[in-house]
C-alpha atoms as a PDB file:
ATOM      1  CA  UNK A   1     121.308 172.004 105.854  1.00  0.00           C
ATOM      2  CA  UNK A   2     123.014 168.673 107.128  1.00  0.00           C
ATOM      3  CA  UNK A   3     124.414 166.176 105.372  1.00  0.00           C
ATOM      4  CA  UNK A   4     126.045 163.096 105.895  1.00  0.00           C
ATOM      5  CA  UNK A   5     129.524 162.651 104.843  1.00  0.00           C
ATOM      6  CA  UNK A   6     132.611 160.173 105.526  1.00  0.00           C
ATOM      7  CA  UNK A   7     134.297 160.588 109.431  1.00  0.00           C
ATOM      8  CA  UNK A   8     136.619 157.605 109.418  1.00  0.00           C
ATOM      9  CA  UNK A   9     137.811 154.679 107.402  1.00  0.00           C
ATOM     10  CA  UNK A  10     139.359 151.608 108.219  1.00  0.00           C
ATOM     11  CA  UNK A  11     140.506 150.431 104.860  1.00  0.00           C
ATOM     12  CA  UNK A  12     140.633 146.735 104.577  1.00  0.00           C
ATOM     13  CA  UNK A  13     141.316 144.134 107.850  1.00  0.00           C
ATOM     14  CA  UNK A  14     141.021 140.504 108.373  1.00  0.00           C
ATOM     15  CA  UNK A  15     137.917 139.042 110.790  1.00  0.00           C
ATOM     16  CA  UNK A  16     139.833 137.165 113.789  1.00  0.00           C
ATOM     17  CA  UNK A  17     136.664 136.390 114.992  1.00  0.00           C
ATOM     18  CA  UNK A  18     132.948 135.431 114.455  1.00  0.00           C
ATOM     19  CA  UNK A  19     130.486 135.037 117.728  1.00  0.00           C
ATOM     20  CA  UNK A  20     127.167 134.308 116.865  1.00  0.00           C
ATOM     21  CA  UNK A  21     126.035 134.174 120.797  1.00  0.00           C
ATOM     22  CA  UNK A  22     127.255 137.834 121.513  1.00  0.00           C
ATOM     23  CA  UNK A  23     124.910 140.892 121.992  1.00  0.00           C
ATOM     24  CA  UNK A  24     125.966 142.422 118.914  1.00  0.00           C
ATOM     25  CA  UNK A  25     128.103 144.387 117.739  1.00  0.00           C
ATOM     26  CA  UNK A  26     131.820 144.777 116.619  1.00  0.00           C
ATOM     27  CA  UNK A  27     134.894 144.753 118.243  1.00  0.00           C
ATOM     28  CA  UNK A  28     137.690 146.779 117.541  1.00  0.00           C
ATOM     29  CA  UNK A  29     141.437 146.915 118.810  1.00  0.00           C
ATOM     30  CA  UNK A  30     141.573 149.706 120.893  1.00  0.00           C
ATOM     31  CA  UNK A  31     144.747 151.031 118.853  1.00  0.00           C
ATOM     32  CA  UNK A  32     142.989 150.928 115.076  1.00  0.00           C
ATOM     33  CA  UNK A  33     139.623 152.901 117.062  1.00  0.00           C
ATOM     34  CA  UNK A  34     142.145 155.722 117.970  1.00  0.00           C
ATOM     35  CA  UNK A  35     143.917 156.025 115.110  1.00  0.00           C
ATOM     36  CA  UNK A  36     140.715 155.808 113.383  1.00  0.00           C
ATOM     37  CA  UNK A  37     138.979 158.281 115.609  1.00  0.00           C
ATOM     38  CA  UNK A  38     136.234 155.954 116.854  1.00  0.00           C
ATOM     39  CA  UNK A  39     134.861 155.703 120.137  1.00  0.00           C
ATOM     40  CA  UNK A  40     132.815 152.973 121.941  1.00  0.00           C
ATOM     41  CA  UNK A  41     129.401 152.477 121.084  1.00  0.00           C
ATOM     42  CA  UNK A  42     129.833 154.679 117.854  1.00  0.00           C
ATOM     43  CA  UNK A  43     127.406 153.412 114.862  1.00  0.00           C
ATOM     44  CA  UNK A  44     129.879 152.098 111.547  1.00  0.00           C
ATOM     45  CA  UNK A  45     128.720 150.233 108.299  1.00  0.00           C
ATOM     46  CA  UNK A  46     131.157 146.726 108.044  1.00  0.00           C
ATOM     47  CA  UNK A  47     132.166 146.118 104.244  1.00  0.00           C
ATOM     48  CA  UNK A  48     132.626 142.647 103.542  1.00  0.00           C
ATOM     49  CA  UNK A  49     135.181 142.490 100.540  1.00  0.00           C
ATOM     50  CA  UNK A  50     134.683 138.587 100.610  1.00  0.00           C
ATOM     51  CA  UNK A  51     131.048 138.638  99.631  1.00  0.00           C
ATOM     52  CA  UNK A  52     129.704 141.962  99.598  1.00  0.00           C
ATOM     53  CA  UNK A  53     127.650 142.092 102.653  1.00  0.00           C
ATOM     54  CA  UNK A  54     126.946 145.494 103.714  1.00  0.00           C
ATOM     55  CA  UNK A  55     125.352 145.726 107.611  1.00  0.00           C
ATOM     56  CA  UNK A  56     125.645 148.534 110.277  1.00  0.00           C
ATOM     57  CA  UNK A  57     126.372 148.197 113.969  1.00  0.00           C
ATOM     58  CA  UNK A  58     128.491 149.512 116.542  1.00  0.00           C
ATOM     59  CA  UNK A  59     131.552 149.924 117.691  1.00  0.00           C
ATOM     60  CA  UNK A  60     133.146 147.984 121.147  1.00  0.00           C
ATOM     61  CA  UNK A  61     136.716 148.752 122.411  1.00  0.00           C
ATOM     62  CA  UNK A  62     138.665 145.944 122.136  1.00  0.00           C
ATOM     63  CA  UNK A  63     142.445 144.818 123.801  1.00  0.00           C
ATOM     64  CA  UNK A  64     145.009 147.127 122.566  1.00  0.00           C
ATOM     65  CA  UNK A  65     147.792 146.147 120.225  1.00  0.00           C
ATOM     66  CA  UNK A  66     146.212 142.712 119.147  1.00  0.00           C
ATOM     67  CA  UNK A  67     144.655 143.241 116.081  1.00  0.00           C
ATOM     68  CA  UNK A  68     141.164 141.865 117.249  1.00  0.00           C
ATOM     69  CA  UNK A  69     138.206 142.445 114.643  1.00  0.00           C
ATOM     70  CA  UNK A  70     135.062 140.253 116.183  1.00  0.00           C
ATOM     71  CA  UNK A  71     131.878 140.594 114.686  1.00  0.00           C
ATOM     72  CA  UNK A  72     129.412 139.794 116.900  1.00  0.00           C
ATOM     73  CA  UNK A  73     125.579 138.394 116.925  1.00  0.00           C
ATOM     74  CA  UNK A  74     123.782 137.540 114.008  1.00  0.00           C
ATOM     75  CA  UNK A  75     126.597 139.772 111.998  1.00  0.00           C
ATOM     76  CA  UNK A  76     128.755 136.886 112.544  1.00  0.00           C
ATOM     77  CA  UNK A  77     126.219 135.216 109.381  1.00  0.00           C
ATOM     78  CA  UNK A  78     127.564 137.722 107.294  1.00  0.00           C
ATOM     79  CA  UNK A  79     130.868 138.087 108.055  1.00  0.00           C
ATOM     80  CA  UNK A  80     132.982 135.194 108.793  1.00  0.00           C
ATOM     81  CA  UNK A  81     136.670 134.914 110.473  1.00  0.00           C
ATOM     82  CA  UNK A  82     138.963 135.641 107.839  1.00  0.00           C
ATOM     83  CA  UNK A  83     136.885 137.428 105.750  1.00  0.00           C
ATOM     84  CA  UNK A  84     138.540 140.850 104.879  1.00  0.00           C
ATOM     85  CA  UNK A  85     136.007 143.838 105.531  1.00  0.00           C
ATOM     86  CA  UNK A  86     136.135 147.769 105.735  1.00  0.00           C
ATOM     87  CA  UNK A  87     134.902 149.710 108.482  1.00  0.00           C
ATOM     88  CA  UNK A  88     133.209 152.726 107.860  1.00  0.00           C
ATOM     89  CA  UNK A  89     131.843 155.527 110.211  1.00  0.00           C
ATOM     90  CA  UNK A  90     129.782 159.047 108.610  1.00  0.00           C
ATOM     91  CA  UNK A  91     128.882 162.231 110.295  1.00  0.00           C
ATOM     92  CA  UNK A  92     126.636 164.711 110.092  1.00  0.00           C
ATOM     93  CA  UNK A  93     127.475 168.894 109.378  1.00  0.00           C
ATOM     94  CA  UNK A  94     126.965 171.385 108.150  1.00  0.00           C
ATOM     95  CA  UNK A  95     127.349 171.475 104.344  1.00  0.00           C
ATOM     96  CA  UNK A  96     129.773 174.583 103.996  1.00  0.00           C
ATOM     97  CA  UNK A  97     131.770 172.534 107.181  1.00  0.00           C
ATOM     98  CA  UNK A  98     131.479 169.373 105.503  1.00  0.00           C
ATOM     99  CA  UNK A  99     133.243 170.808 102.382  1.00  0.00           C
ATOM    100  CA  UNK A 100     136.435 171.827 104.276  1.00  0.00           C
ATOM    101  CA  UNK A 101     136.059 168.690 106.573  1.00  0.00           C
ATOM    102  CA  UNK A 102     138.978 165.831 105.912  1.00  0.00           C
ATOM    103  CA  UNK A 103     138.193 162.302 107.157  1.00  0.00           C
ATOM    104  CA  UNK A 104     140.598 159.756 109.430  1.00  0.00           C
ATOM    105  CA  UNK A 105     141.491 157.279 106.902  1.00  0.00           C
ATOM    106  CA  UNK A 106     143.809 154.063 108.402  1.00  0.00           C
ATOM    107  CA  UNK A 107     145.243 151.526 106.332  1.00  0.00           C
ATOM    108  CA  UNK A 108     146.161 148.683 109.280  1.00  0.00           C
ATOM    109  CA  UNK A 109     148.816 145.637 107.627  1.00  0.00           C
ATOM    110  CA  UNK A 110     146.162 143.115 106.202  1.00  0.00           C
ATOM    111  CA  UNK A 111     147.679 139.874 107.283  1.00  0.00           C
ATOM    112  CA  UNK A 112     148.205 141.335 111.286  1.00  0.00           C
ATOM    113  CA  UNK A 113     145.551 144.011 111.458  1.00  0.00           C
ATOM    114  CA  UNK A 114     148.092 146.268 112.848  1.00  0.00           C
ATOM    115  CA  UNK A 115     149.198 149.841 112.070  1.00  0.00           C
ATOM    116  CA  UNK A 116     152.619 149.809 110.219  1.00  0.00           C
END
């Protein structure tokens, strides 16, 4: 049996950025996706903490070391710049796995969206 469990967790970061005329997507500083363990094109739920919105999309690398959280497309209705959200990313295993697995949890500074 599989089941679906927590991976990774970013825990809280501010929206820099909001572009309605993008593909889709989000975009992630390259630095928070490592220490996350997240990888391009990877599917994650977005959290908004300012109005409880609650959408899934997926995951594009973004410049290193700036702190850059974009949501992109029609995402950017739900989740505006400044808006404080939590990025979430599940896997599948096996359940016996599952119960010795320990997810990547990353608490990146609020206000700069970097890791302290």
């Amino acid at each position: 049996m599989l089941i679906e469990v927590l991976k990774s967790k970013i825990h809280r970061v501010k929206v820099t950025g909001a572009d309605l005329n993008y593909i889709g997507s989000i975009t992630i500083d390259e630095d928070l996706m490592d220490a996350a363990g997240l990888i391009a094109g990877e599917k994650v739920s977005i959290v908004n903490v300012n109005n409880g919105e609650r959408l899934d999309t997926y995951v594009i690398k973004g410049a290193r070391g700036q702190g850059e959280i974009t949501m992109n497309g029609p995402a950017a209705r739900k989740v505006q710049r400044g808006d404080i959200v939590i990025i979430i990313a599940y896997a599948q295993m096996d359940f016996e796995e599952a119960k010795r697995f320990q997810p990547t949890i990353i608490f990146p500074n609020e206000e700069t969206n970097l890791l302290n």
